[in-house]
C-alpha atoms as a PDB file:
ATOM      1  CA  UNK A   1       4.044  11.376   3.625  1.00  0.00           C
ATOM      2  CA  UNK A   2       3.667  10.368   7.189  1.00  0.00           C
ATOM      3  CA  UNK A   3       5.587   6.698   7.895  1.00  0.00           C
ATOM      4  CA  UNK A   4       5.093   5.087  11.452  1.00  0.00           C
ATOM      5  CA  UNK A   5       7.056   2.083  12.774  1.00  0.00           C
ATOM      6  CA  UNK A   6       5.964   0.701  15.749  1.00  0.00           C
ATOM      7  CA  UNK A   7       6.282  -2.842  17.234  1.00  0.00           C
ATOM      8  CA  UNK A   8       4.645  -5.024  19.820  1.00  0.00           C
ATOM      9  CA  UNK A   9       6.255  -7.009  22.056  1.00  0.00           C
ATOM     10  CA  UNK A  10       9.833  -6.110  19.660  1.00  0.00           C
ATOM     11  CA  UNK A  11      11.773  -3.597  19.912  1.00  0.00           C
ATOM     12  CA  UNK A  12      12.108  -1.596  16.469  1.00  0.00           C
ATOM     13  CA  UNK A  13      15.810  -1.262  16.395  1.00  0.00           C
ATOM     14  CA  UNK A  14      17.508   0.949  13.778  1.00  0.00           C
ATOM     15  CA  UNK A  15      18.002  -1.747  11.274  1.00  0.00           C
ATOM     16  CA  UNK A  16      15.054  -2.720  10.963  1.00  0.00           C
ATOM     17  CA  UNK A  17      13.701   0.513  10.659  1.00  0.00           C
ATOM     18  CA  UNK A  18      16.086   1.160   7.975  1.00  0.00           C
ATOM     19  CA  UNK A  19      15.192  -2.174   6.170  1.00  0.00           C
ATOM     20  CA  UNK A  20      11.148  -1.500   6.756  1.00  0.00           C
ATOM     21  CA  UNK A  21      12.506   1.926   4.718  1.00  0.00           C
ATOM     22  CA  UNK A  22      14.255   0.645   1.906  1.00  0.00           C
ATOM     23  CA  UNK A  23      11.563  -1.489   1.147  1.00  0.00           C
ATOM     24  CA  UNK A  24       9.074   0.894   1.089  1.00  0.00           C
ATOM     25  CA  UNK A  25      10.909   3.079  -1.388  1.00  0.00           C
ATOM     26  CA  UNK A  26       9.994   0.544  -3.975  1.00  0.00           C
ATOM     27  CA  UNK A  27       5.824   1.268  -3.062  1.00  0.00           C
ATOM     28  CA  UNK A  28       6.781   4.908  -3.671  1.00  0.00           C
ATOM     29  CA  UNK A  29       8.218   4.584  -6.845  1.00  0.00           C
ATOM     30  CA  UNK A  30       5.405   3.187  -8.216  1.00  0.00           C
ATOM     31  CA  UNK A  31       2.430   5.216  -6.691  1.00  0.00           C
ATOM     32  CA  UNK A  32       3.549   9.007  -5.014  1.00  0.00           C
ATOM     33  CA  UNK A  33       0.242   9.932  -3.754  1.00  0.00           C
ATOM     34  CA  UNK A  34       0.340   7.923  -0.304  1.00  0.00           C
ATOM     35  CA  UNK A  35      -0.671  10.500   2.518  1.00  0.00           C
ATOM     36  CA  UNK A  36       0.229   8.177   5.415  1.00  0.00           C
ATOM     37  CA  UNK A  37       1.932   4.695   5.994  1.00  0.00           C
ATOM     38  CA  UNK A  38       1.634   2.992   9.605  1.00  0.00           C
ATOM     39  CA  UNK A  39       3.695  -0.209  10.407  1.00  0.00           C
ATOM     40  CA  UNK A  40       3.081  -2.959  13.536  1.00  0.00           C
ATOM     41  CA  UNK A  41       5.600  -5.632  13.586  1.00  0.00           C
ATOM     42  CA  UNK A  42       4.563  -8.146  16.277  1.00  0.00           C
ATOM     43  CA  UNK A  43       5.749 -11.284  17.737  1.00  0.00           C
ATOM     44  CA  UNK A  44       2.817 -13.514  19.206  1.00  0.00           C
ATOM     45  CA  UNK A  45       3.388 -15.800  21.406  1.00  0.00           C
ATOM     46  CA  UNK A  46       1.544 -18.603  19.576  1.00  0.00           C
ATOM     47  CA  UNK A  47       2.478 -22.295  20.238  1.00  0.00           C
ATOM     48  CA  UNK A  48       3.187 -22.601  16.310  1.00  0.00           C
ATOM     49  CA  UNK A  49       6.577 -21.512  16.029  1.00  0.00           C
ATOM     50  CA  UNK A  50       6.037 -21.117  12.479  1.00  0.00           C
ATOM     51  CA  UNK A  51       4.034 -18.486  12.631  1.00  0.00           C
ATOM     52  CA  UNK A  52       5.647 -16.187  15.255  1.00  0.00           C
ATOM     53  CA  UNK A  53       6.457 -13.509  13.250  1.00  0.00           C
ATOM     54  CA  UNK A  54       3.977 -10.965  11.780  1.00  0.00           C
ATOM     55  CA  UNK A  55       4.078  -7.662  10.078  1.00  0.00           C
ATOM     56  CA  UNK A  56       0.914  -5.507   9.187  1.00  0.00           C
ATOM     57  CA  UNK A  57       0.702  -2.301   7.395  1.00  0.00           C
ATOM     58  CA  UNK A  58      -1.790   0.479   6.877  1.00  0.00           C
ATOM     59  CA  UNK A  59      -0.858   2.604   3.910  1.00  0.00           C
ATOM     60  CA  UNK A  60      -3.604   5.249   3.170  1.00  0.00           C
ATOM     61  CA  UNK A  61      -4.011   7.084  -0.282  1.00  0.00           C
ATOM     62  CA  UNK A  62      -6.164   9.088  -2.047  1.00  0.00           C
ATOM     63  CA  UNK A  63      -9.596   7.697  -1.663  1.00  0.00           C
ATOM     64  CA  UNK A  64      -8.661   4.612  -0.491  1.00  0.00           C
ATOM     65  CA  UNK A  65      -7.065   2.727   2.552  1.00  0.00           C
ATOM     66  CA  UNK A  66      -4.508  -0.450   1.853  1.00  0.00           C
ATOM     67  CA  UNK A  67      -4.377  -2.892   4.335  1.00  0.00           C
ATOM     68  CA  UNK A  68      -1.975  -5.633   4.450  1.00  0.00           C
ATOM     69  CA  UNK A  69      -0.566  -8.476   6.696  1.00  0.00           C
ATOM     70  CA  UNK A  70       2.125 -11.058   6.768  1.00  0.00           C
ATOM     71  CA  UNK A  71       2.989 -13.901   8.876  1.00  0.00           C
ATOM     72  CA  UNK A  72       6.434 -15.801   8.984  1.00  0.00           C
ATOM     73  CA  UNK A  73       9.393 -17.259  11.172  1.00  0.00           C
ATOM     74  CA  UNK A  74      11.215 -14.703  10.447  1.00  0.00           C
ATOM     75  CA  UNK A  75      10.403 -10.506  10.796  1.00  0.00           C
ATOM     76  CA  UNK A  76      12.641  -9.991   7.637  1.00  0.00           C
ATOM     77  CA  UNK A  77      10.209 -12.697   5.786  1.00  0.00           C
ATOM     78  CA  UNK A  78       7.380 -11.272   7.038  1.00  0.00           C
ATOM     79  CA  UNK A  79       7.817  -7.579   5.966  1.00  0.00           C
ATOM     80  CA  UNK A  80       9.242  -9.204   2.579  1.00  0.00           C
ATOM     81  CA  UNK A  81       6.428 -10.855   1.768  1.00  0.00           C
ATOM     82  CA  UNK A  82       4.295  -7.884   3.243  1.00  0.00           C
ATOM     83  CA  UNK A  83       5.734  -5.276   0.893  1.00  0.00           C
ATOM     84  CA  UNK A  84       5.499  -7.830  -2.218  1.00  0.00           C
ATOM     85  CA  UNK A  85       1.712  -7.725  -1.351  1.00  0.00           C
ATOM     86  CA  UNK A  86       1.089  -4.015  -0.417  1.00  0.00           C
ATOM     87  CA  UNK A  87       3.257  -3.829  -4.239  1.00  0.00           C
ATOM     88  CA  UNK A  88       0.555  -5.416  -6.097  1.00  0.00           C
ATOM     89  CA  UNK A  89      -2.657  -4.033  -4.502  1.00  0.00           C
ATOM     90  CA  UNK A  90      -0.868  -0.138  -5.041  1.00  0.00           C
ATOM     91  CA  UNK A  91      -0.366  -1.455  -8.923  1.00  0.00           C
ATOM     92  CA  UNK A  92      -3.711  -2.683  -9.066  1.00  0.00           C
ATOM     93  CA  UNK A  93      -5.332   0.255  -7.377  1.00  0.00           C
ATOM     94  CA  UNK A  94      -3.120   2.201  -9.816  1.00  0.00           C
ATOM     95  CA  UNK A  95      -4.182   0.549 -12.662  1.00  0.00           C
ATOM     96  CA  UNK A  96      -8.137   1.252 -11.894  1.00  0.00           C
ATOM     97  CA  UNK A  97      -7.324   4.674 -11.377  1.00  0.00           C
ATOM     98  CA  UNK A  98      -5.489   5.281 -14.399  1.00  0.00           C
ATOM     99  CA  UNK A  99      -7.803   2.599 -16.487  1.00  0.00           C
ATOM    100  CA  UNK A 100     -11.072   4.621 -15.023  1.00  0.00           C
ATOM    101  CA  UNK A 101     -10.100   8.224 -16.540  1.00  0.00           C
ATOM    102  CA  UNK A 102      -8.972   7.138 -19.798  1.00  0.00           C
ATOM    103  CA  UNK A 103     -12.383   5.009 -20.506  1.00  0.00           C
ATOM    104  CA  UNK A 104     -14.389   7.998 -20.103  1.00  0.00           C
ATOM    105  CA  UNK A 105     -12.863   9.703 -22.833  1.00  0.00           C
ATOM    106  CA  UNK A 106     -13.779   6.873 -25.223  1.00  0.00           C
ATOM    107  CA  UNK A 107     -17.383   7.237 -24.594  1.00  0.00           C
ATOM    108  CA  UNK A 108     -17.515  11.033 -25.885  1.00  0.00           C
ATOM    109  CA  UNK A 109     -19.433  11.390 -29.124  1.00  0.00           C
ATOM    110  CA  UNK A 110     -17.256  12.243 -31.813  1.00  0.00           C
ATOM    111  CA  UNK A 111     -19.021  15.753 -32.581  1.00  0.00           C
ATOM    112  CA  UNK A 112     -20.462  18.444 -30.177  1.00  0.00           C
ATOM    113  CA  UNK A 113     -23.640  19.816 -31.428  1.00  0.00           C
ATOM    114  CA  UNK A 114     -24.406  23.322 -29.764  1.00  0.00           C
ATOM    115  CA  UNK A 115     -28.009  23.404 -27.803  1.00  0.00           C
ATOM    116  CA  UNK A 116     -30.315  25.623 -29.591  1.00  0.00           C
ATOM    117  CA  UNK A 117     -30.588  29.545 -28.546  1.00  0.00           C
ATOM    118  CA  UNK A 118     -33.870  30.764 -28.109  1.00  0.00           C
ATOM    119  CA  UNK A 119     -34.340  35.021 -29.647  1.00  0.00           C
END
């Protein structure tokens, strides 16, 4: 797995590199197959200063391609409340995947019946 942290307009010091991290471990433990994970964390300078803050994430898995973004006051909000929402779209993509194989086997007829041989 391939994890990028890059900011714009912020400088990604060590700790919050290590905090980006450690919150990302939690995304792993529920769904190992993530190829690559790319982080921006931005401040804009916006005249709202409630909305300075904002953290996006690109997190690509098998067959599919997460997207996710957070705005906030603060850069430890806004990567909080990023990861609880990258969290639950990787359980709910997890949950199609696993619900998808499983339904297929429900729809096999109950007894195989050989196609005739021709002599």
């Amino acid at each position: 797995m391939n994890l990028t942290i890059s900011g714009h307009h912020v400088e990604v010091t060590p700790a919050i590199r290590e905090y980006v991290q450690n919150k990302l471990e939690r995304v792993k433990r529920h769904f190992d197959q993530v190829i690559d994970i790319a982080v921006i964390l931005t401040v804009d300078n916006l005249t709202e200063k409630e909305k300075r803050q904002k953290a996006e994430i690109n997190l690509r898995m098998s067959g599919k391609t997460v997207y996710v973004e957070s705005l906030s006051q603060d850069l430890y909000a806004a990567i909080d409340t990023l990861i609880d929402k990258l969290d639950r779209q990787v359980m709910k993509y997890k949950d199609r995947v696993q619900n998808h194989n499983h339904a297929a086997i429900k729809h096999f007829p109950d007894t195989y019946e050989a196609p005739p041989t021709a002599v």
